[in-house]
Protein backbone atom coordinates (compact mmCIF):
# COMPACT_ATOMS: atom_id res chain seq x y z
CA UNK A 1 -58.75 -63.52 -60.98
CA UNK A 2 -60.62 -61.12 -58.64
CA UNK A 3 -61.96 -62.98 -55.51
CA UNK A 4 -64.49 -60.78 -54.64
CA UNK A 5 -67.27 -60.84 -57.34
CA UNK A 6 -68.03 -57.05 -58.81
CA UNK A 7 -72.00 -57.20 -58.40
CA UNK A 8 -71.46 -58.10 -55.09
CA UNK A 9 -69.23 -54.69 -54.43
CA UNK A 10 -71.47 -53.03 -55.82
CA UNK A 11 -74.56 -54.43 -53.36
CA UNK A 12 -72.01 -53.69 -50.89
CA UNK A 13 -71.37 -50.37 -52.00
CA UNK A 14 -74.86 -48.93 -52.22
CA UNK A 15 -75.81 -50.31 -48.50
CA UNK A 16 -72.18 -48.12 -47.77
CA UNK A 17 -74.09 -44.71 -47.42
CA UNK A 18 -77.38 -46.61 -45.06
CA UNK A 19 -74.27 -47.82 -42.68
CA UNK A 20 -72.83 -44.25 -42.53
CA UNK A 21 -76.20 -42.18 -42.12
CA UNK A 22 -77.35 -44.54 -39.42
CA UNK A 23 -74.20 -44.72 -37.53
CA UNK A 24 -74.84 -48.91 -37.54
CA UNK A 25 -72.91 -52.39 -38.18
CA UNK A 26 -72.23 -53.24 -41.29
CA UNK A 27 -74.06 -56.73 -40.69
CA UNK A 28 -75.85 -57.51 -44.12
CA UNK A 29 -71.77 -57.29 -45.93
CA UNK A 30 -70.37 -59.35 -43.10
CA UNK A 31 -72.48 -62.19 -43.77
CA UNK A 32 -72.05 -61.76 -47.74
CA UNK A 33 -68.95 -61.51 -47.39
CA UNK A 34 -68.95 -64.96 -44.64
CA UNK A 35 -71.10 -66.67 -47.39
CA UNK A 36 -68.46 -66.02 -50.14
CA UNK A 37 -65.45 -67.27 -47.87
CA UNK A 38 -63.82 -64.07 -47.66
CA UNK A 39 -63.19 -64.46 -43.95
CA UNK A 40 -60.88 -67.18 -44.36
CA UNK A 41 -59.87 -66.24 -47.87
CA UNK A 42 -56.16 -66.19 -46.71
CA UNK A 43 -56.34 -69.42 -44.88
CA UNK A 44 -54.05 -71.91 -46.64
CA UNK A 45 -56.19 -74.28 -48.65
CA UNK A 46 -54.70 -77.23 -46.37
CA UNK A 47 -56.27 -75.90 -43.04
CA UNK A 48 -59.61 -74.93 -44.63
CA UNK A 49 -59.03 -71.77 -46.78
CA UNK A 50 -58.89 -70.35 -50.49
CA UNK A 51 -55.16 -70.05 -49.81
CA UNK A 52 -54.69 -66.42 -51.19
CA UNK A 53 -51.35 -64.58 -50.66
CA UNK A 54 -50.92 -61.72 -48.65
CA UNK A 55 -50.49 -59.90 -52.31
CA UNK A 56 -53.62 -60.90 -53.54
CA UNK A 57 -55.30 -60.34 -50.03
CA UNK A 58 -54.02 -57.08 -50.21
CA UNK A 59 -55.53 -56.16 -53.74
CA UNK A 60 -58.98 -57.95 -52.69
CA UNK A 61 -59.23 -55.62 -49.59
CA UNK A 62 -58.55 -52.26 -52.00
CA UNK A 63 -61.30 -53.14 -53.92
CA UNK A 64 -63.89 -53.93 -50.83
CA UNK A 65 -62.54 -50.63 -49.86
CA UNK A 66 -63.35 -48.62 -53.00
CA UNK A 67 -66.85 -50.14 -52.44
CA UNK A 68 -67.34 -49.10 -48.81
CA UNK A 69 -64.22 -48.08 -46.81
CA UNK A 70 -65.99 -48.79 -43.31
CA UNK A 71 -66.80 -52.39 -44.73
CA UNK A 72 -63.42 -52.78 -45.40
CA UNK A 73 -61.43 -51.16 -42.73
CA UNK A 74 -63.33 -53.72 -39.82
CA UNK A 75 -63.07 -56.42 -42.05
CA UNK A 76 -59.29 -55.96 -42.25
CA UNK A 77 -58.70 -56.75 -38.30
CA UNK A 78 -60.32 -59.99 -38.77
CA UNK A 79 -58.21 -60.37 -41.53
CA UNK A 80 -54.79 -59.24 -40.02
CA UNK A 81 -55.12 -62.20 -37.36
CA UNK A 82 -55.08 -64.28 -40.35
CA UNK A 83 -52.42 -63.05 -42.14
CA UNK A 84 -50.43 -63.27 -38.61
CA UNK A 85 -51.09 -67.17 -38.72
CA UNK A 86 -50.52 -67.38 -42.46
CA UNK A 87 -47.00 -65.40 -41.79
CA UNK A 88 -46.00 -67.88 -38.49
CA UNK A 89 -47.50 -71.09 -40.70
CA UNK A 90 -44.95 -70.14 -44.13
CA UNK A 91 -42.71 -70.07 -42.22
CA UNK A 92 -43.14 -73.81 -40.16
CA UNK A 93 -44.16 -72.42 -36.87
CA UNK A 94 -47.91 -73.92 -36.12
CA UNK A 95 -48.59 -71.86 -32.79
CA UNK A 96 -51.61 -69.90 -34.89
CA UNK A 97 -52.60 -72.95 -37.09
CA UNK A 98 -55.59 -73.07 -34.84
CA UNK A 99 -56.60 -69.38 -35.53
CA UNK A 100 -56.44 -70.55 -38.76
CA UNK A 101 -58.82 -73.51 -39.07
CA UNK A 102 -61.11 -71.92 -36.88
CA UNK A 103 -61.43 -68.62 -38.81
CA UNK A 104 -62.15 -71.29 -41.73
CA UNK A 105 -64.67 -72.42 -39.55
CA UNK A 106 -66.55 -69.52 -39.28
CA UNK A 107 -65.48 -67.68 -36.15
CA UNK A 108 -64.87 -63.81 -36.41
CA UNK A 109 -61.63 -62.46 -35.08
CA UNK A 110 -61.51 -59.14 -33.45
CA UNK A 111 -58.74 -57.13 -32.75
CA UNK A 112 -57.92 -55.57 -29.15
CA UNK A 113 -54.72 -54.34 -28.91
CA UNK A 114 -55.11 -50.48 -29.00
CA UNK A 115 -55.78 -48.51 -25.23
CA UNK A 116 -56.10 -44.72 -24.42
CA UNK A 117 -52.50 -43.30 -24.32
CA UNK A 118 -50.26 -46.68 -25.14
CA UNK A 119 -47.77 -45.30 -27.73
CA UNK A 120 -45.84 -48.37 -26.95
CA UNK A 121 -48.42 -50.32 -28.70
CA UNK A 122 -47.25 -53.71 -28.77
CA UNK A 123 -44.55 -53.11 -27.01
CA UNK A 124 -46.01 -52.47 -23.80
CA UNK A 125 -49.70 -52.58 -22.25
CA UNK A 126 -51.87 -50.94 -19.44
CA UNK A 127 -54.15 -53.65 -19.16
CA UNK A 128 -53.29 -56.51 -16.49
CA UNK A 129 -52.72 -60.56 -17.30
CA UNK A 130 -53.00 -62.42 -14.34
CA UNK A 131 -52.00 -66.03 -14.38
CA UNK A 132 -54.76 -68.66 -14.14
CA UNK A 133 -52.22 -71.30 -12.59
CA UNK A 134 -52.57 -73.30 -15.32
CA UNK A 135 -51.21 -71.96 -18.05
CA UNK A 136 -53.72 -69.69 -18.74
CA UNK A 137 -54.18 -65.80 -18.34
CA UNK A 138 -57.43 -63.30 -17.13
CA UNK A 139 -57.15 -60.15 -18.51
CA UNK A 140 -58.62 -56.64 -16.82
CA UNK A 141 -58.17 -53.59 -18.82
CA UNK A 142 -59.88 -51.44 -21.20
CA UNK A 143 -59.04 -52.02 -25.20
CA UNK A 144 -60.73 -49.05 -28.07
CA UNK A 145 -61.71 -49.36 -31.77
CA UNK A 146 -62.12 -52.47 -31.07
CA UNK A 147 -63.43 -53.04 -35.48
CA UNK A 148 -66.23 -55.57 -35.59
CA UNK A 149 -67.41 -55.06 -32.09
CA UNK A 150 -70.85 -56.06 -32.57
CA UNK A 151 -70.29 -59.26 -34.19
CA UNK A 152 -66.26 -60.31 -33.10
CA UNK A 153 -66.56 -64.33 -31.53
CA UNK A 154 -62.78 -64.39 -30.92
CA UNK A 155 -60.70 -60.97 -29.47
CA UNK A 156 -56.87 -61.51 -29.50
CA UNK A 157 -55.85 -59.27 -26.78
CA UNK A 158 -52.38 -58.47 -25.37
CA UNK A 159 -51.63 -57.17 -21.10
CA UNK A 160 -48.91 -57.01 -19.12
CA UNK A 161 -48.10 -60.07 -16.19
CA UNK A 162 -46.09 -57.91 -13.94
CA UNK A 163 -45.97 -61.19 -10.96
CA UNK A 164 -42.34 -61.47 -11.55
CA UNK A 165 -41.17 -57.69 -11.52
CA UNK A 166 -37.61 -58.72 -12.47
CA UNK A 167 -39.14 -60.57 -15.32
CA UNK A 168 -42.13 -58.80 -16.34
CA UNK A 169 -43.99 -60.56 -19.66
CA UNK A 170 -46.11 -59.14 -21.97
CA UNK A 171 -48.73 -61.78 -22.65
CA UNK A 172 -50.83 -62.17 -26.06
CA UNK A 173 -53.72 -64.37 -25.99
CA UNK A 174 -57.23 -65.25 -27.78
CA UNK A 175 -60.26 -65.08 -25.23
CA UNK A 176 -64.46 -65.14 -26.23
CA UNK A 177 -66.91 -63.02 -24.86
CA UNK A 178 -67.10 -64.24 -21.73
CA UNK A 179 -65.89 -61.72 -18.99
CA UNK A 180 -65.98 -58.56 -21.49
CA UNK A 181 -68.22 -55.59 -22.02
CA UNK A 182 -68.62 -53.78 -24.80
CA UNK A 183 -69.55 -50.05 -24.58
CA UNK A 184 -72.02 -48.65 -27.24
CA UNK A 185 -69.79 -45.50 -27.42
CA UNK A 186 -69.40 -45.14 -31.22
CA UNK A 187 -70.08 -42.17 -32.53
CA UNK A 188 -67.36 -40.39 -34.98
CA UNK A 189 -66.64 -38.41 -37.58
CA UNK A 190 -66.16 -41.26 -40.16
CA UNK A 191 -65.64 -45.01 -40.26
CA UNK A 192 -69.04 -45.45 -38.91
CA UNK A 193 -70.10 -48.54 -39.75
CA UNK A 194 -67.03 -50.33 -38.14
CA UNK A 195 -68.97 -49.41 -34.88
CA UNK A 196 -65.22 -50.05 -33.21
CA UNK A 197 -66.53 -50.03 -29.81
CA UNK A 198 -64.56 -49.56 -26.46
CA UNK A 199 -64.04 -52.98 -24.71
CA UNK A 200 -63.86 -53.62 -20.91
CA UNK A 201 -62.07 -56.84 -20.07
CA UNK A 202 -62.86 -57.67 -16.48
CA UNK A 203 -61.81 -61.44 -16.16
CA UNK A 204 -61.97 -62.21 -19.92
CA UNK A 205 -59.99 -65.77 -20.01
CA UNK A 206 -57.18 -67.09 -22.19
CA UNK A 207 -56.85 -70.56 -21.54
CA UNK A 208 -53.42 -72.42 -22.01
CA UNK A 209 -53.82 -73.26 -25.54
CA UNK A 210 -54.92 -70.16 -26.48
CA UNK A 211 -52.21 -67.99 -25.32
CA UNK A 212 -50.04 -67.54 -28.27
CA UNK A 213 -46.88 -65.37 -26.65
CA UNK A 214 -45.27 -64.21 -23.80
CA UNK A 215 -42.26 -61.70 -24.37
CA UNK A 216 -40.35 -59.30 -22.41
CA UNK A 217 -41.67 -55.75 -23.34
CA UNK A 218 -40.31 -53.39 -25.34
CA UNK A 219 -39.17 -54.21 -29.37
CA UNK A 220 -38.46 -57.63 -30.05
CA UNK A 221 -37.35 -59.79 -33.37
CA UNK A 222 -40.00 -62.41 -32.80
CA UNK A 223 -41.80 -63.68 -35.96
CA UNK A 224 -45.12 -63.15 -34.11
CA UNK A 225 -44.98 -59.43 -33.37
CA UNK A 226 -42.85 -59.07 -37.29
CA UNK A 227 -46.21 -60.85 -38.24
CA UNK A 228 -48.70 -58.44 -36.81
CA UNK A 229 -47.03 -55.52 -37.64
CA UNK A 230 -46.39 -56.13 -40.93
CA UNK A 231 -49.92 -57.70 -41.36
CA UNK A 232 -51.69 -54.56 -39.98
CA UNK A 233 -49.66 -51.99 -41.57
CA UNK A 234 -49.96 -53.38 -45.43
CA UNK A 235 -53.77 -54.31 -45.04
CA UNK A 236 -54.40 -51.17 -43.60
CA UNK A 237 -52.27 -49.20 -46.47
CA UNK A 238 -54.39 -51.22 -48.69
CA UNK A 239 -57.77 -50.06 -47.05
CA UNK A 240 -56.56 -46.30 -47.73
CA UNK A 241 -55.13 -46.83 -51.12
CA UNK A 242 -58.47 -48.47 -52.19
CA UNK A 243 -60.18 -45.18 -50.81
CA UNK A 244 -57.63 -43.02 -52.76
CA UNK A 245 -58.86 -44.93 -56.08
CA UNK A 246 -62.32 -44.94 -55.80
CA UNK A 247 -62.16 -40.98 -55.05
CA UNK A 248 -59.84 -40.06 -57.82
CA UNK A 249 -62.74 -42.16 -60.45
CA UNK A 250 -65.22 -40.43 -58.91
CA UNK A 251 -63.10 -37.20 -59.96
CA UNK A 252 -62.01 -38.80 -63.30
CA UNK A 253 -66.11 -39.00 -63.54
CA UNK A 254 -67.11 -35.79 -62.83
CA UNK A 255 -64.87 -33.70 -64.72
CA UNK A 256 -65.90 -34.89 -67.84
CA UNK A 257 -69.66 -34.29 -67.51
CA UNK A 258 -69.16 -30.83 -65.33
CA UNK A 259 -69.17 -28.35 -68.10
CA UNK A 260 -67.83 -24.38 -67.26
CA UNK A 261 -69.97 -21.47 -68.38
CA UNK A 262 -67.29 -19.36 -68.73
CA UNK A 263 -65.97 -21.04 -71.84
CA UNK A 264 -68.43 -23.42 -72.54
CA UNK A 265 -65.66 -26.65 -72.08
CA UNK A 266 -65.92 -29.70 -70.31
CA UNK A 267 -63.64 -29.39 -66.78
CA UNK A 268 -61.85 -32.69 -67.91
CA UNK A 269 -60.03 -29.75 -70.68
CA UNK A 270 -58.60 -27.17 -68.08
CA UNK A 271 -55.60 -27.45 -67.79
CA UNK A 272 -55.30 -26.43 -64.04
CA UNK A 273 -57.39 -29.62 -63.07
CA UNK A 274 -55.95 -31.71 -65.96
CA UNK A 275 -52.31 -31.28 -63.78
CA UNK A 276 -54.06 -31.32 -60.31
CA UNK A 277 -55.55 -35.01 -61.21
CA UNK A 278 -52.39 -36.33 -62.88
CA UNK A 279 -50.40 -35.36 -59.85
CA UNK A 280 -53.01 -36.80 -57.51
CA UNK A 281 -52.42 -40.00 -59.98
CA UNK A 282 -48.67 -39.83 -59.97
CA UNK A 283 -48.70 -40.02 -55.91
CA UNK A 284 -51.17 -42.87 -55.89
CA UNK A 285 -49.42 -44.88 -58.66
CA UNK A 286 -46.20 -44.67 -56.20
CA UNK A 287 -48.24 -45.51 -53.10
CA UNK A 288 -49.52 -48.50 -54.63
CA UNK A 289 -46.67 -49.81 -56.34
CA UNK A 290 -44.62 -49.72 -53.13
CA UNK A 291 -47.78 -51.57 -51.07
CA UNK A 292 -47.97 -54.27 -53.68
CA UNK A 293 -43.86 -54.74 -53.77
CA UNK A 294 -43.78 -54.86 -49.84
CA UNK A 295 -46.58 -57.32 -49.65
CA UNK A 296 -44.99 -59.62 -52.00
CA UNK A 297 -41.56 -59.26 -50.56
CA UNK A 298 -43.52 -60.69 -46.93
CA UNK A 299 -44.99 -63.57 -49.00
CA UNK A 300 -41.69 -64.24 -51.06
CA UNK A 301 -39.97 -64.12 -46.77
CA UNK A 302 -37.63 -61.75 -48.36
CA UNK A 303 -35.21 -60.92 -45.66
CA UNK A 304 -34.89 -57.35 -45.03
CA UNK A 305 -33.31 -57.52 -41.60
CA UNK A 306 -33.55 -54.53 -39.32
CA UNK A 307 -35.01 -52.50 -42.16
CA UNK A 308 -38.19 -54.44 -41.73
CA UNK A 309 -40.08 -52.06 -39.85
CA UNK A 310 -38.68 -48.66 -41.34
CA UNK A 311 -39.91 -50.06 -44.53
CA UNK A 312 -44.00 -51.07 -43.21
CA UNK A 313 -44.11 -47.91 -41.25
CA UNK A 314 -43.36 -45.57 -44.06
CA UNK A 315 -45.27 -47.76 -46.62
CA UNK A 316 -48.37 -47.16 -44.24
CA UNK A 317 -47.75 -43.21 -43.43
CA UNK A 318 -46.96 -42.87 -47.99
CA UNK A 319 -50.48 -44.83 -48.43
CA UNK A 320 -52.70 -43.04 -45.77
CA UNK A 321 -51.45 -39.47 -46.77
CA UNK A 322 -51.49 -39.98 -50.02
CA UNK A 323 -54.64 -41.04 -50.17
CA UNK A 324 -56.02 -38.29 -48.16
CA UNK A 325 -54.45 -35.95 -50.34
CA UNK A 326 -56.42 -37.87 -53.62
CA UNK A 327 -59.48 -37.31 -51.60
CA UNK A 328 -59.02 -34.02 -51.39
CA UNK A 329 -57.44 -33.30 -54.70
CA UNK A 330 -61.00 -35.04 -56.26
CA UNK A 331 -62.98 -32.64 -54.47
CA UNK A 332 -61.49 -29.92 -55.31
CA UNK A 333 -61.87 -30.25 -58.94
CA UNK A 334 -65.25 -31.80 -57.91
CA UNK A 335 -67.04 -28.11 -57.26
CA UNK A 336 -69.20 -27.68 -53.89
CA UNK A 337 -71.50 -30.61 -54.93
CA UNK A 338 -69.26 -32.71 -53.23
CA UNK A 339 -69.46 -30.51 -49.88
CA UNK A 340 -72.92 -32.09 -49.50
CA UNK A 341 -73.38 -35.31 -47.02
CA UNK A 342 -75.34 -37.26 -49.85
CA UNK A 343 -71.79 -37.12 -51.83
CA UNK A 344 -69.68 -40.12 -51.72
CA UNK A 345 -66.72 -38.22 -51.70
CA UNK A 346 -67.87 -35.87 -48.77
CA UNK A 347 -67.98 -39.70 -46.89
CA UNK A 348 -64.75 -40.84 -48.07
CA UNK A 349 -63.05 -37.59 -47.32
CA UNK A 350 -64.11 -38.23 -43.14
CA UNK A 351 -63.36 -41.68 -43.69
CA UNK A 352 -60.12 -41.16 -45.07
CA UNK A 353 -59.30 -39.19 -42.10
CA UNK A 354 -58.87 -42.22 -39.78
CA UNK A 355 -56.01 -42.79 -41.47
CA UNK A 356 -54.30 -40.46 -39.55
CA UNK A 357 -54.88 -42.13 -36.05
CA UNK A 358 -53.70 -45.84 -36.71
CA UNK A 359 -50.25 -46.46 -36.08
CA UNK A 360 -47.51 -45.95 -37.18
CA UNK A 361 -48.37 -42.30 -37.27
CA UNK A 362 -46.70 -39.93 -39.19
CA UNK A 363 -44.45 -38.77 -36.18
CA UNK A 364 -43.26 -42.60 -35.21
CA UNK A 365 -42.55 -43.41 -38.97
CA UNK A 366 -40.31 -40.46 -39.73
CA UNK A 367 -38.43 -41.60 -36.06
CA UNK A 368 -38.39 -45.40 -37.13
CA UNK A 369 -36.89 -44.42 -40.68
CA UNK A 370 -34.29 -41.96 -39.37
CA UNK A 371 -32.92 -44.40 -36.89
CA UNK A 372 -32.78 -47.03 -39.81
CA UNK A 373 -31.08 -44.26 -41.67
CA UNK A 374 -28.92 -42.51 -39.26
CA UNK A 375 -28.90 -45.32 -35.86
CA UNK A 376 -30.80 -44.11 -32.58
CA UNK A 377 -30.49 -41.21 -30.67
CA UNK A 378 -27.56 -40.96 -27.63
């Protein structure tokens, strides 16, 4: 059964274009979406939660995505810090179980990894983690899209404690607003209503219990960083695969009432858009299919060894293209209606655009899956 209730996607869906117009939060789904329990949804049942797998978490999100992608997309940060706990908890380590019961609580989890020019991602960090002699860690640095922004009560952030040169640590932690700033500096092309806002950390404070991991930089096999990468890069396939759906029905939709003068048919009969939908179809089918497998395979712990990461990374790059290339497939066949702002699919088409900026990008994929394939360059 669907855990998100269909009249409430569809409230959700027609506040989508308000959100995008005004370039504002997305605060009247938030709390609908609080007062259903979707924000701990994936909690286990034990520690507070509905208990949903990663599978069905993964499904859920499409749909909140074919409703209103921006919704969806900030939504899915709080959601990856949950799936992170729910990956370390299957698998009987309890260092997140308190991420967990507090996200089943109520508290909002934001997401503040990302900086200006890291490519390393999590494997390295320009912002600075300065012991608190007790266990504990200040952070200064400067995190972007930072999803939620406006309404985040918990930011798990990651920097780099350089003290010991010979053993420098990079240092993932959970701190609250205290000792950050965040920048009203949102202003894009699409994703509007995530209003992922640039965050200044100038003292923000881990304390000892809330610092999660501290690992040498560069790749590592720890279940913590598996968790978070595989976390972010199936929720955020499913966030583009939901927007890939909802564009080819709107296509589906139009070319049966659009009706050519030229011979008097319905589009839905020419044969020209009759193949360029069924191949948009085809590619989304596949896109899926693989998301839902991989997802299931994390839930099942299915142990794919060093092919882990070659197979998220090109599970994310096959959802986010593809789904781009939906979008644009529906407007073509869509006629110049769908050029206008007051189109859904002119909206989906700039919000499936972010799709190309979240890691793993196309480039890093491709290099991930050849080593996999072919072992690392000399």
């Amino acid at each position: 059964m669907a855990f998100l209730a269909d009249d409430l996607l569809a409230e959700i869906h027609d506040r989508a274009p308000g959100y995008d117009r005004d370039n504002v939060f997305f605060t009247e789904d938030l709390e609908a979406l609080r007062a259903t329990g979707y924000l701990s949804a994936h909690v286990p049942a034990d520690l507070g939660g509905a208990g949903l797998s990663l599978l069905e978490l993964v499904r859920e999100q499409s749909r909140l995505a074919a409703a209103a992608p921006a919704t969806a997309l900030a939504t899915n940060m709080h959601q990856v810090w949950c799936a992170v706990g729910r990956v370390l908890h299957d698998r009987g380590d309890d260092s997140l179980d308190f991420l967990l019961r507090e996200a089943a609580a109520g508290e909002v989890f934001g997401f503040g990894i990302s900086e200006r020019g890291n490519d390393l991602v999590l494997f390295g960090s320009a912002t600075k983690a300065e012991p608190d002699g007790g266990g504990g860690y200040r952070y200064h640095g400067t995190k972007i899209f930072t999803s939620l922004a406006p309404a985040w009560t918990r930011l798990g952030v990651h920097g780099l404690d350089a003290t010991d040169p010979d053993e420098p640590r990079i240092v993932y932690g959970f701190v609250t607003r205290e000792g950050t700033e965040t920048k009203d500096d949102w202003d894009t092309l699409g994703m509007r209503a995530t209003q992922s806002r640039t965050t200044v950390l100038d003292g923000a404070h881990a304390p000892a219990d809330r610092v999660v991991r501290r690992l040498p930089p560069g790749p590592n096999p720890d279940p913590f960083v598996f968790g978070i990468f595989a976390c972010f890069e199936l929720l955020l396939s499913a966030v583009y695969a939901g927007i890939g759906q909802r564009a080819l029905d709107l296509a589906v939709e139009t070319v049966q009432k659009r009706t050519s003068m030229k011979t008097g048919e319905v589009y839905a009969h020419d044969p020209d858009i009759r193949w360029r939908l069924a191949t948009a179809a085809m590619k989304l089918e596949t896109a899926i299919t693989q998301l839902h497998a991989v997802a299931a395979d994390v839930d099942a712990q299915v142990d794919h060894g060093s092919r882990w990461f070659a197979k998220l990374s090109a599970t994310k790059v096959l959802a986010t293209e593809t789904a781009k290339d939906v979008v644009e497939a529906a407007i073509r066949v869509s006629g110049g209606g769908s050029y206008f702002a007051r189109n859904e699919l002119s909206r989906l088409y700039r919000d499936v655009l972010a799709g190309l900026f979240h890691p793993s990008d196309d480039e890093s994929a491709h290099s991930t899956v050849a080593s996999a394939l072919l072992g690392p360059l000399p």
